[in-house]
N, C-alpha and C. Protein backbone atom coordinates (compact mmCIF):
# COMPACT_ATOMS: atom_id res chain seq x y z
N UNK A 1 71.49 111.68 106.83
CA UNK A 1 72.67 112.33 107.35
C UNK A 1 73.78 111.29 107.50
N UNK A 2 75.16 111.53 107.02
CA UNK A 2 76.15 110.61 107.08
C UNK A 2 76.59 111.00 108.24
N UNK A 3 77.17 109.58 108.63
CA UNK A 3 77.62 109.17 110.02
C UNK A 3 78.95 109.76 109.87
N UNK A 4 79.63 109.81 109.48
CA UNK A 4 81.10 110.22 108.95
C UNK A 4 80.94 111.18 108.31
N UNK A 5 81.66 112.59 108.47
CA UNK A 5 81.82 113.54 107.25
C UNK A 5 83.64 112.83 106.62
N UNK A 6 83.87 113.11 105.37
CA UNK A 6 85.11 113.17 104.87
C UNK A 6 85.79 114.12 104.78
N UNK A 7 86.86 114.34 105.21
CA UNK A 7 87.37 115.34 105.80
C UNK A 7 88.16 115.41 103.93
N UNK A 8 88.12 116.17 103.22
CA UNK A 8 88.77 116.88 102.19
C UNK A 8 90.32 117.73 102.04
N UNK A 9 90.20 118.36 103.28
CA UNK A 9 91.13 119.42 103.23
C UNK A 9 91.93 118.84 104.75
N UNK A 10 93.01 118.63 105.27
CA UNK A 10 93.93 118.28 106.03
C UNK A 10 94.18 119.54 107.30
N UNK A 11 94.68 119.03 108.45
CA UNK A 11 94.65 119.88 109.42
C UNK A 11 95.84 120.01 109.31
N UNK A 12 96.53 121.89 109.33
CA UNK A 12 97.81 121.83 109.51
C UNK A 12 98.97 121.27 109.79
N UNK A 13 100.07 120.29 110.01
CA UNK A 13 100.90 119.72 110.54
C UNK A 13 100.26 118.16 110.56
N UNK A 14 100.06 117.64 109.82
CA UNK A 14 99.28 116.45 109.74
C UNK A 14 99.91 115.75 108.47
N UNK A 15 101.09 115.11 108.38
CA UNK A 15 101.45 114.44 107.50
C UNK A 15 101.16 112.95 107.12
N UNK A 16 101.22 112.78 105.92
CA UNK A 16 100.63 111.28 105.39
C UNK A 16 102.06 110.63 104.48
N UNK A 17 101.74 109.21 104.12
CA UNK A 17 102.81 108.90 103.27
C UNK A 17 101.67 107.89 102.50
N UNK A 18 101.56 108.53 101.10
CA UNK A 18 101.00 108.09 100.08
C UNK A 18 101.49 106.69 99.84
N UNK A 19 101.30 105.45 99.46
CA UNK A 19 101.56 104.24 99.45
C UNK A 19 101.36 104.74 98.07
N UNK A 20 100.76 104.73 97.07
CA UNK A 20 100.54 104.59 95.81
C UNK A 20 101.18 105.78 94.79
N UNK A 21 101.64 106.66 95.69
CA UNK A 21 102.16 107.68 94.49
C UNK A 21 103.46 107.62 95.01
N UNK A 22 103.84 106.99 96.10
CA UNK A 22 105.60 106.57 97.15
C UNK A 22 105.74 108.49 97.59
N UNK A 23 104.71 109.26 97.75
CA UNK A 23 105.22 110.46 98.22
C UNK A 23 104.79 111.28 99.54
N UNK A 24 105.48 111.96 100.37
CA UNK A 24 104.60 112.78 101.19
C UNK A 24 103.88 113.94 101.20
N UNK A 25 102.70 114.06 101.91
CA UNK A 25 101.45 114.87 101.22
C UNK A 25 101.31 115.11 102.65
N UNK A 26 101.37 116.51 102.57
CA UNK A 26 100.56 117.57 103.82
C UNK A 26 99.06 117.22 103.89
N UNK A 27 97.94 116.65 104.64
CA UNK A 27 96.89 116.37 104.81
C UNK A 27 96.16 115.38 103.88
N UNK A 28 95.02 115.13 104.32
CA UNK A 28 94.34 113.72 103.66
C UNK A 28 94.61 113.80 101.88
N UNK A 29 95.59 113.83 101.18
CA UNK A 29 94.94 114.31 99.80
C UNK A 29 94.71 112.81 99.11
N UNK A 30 95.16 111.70 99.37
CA UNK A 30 95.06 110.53 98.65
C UNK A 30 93.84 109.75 99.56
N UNK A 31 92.97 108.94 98.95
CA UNK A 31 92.41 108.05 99.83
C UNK A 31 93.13 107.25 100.97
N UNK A 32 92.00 106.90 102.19
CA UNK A 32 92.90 106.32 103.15
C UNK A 32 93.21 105.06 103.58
N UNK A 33 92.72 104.40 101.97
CA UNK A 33 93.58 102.94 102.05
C UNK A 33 94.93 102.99 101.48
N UNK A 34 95.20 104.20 100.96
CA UNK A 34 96.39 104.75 100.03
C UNK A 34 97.85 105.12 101.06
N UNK A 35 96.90 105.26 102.34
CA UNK A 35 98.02 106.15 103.10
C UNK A 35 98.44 105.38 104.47
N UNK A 36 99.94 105.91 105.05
CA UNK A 36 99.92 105.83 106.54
C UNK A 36 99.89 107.22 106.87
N UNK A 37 99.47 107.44 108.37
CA UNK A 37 99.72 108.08 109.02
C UNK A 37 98.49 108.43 109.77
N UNK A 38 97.92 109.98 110.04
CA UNK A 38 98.77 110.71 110.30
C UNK A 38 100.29 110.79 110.73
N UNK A 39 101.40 111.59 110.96
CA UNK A 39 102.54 111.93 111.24
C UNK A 39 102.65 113.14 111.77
N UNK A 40 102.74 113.55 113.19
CA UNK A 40 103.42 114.89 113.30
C UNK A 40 104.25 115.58 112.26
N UNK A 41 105.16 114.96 111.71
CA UNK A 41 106.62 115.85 111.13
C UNK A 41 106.22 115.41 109.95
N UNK A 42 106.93 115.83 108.76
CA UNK A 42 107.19 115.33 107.78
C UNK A 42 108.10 114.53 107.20
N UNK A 43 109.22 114.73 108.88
CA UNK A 43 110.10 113.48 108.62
C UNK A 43 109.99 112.39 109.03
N UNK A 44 108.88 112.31 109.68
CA UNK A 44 108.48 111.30 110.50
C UNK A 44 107.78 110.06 109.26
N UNK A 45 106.94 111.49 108.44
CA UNK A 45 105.87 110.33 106.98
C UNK A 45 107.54 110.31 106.16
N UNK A 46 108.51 110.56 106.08
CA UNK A 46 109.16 110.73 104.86
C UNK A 46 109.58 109.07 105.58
N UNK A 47 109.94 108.89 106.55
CA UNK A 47 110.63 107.12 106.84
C UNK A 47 109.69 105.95 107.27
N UNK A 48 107.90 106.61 106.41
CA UNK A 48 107.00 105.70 107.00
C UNK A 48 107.40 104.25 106.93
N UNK A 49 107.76 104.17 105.59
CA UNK A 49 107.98 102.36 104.80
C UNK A 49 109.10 101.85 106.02
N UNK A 50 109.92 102.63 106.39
CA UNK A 50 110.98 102.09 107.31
C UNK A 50 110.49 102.01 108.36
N UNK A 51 109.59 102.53 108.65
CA UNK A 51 108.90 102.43 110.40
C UNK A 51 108.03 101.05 110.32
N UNK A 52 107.41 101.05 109.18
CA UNK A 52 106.43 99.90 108.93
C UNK A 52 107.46 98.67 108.89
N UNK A 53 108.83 98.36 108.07
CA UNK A 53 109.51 97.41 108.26
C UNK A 53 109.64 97.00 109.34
N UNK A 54 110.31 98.04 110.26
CA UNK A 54 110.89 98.06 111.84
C UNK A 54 109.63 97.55 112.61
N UNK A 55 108.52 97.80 112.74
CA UNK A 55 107.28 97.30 112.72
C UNK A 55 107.03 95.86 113.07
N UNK A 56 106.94 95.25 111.09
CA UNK A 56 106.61 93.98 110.86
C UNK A 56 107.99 93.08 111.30
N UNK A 57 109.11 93.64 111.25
CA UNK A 57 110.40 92.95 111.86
C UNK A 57 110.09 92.48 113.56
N UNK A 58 109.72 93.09 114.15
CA UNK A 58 109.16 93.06 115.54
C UNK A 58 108.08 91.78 115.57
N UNK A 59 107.26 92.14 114.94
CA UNK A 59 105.49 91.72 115.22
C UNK A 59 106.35 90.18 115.03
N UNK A 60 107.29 89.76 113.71
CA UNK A 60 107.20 88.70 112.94
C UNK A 60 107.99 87.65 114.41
N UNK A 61 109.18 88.61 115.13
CA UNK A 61 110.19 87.77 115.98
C UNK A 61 109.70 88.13 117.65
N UNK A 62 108.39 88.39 117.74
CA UNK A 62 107.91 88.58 118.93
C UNK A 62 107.46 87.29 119.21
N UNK A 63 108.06 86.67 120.24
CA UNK A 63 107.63 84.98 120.93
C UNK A 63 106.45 85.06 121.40
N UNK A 64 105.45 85.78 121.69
CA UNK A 64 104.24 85.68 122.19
C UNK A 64 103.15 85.22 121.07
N UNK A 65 103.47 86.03 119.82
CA UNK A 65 102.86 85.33 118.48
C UNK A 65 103.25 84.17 117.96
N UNK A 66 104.25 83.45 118.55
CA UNK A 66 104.67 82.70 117.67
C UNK A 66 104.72 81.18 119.12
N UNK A 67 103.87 80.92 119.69
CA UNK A 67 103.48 79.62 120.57
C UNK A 67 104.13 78.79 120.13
N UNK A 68 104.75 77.61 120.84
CA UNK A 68 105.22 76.80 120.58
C UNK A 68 104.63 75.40 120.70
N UNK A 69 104.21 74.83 119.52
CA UNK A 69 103.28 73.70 119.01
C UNK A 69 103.22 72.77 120.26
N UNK A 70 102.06 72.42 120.77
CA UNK A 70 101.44 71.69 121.63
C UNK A 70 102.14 70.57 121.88
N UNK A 71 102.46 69.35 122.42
CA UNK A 71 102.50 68.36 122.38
C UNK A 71 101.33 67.16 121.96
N UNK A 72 101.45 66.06 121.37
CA UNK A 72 100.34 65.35 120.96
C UNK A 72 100.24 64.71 122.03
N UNK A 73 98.42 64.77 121.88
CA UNK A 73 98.03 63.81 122.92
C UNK A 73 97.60 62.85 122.38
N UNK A 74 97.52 61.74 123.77
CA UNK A 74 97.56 60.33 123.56
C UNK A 74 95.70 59.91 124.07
N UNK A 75 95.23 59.55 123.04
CA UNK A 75 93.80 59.13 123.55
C UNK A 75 93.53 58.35 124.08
């Protein structure tokens, strides 16, 4: 018995944004290394790539990731 079923068919209002075909698709239809989401809206998957920028723009200029190099010590 699989631990996981694969869900085939998508739950109403469940939007994705296909990475590999650049399109939006009402429920799981592409594999899900292919995709972001879920998305409530469809406008929400239609500006995924821009959410993901806005995203990695953050993550990259957030000072908590980015420590500021130790001082050398003296043995």
């Amino acid at each position: 018995m699989a631990l996981f079923k694969k869900r085939t068919v998508g739950k109403p209002g469940e939007w994705y944004y296909c990475l590999q075909h650049k399109k939006v698709e009402e429920g799981p239809e592409c594999p899900a290394k292919d995709r972001f989401g879920p998305y409530a809206s469809r406008t929400e998957a239609t500006q995924a790539m821009e959410t993901a920028r806005e995203r990695n723009l953050e993550w990259e200029t957030d000072p908590r990731w980015h420590d500021a190099p130790s001082p050398p010590t003296e043995d």
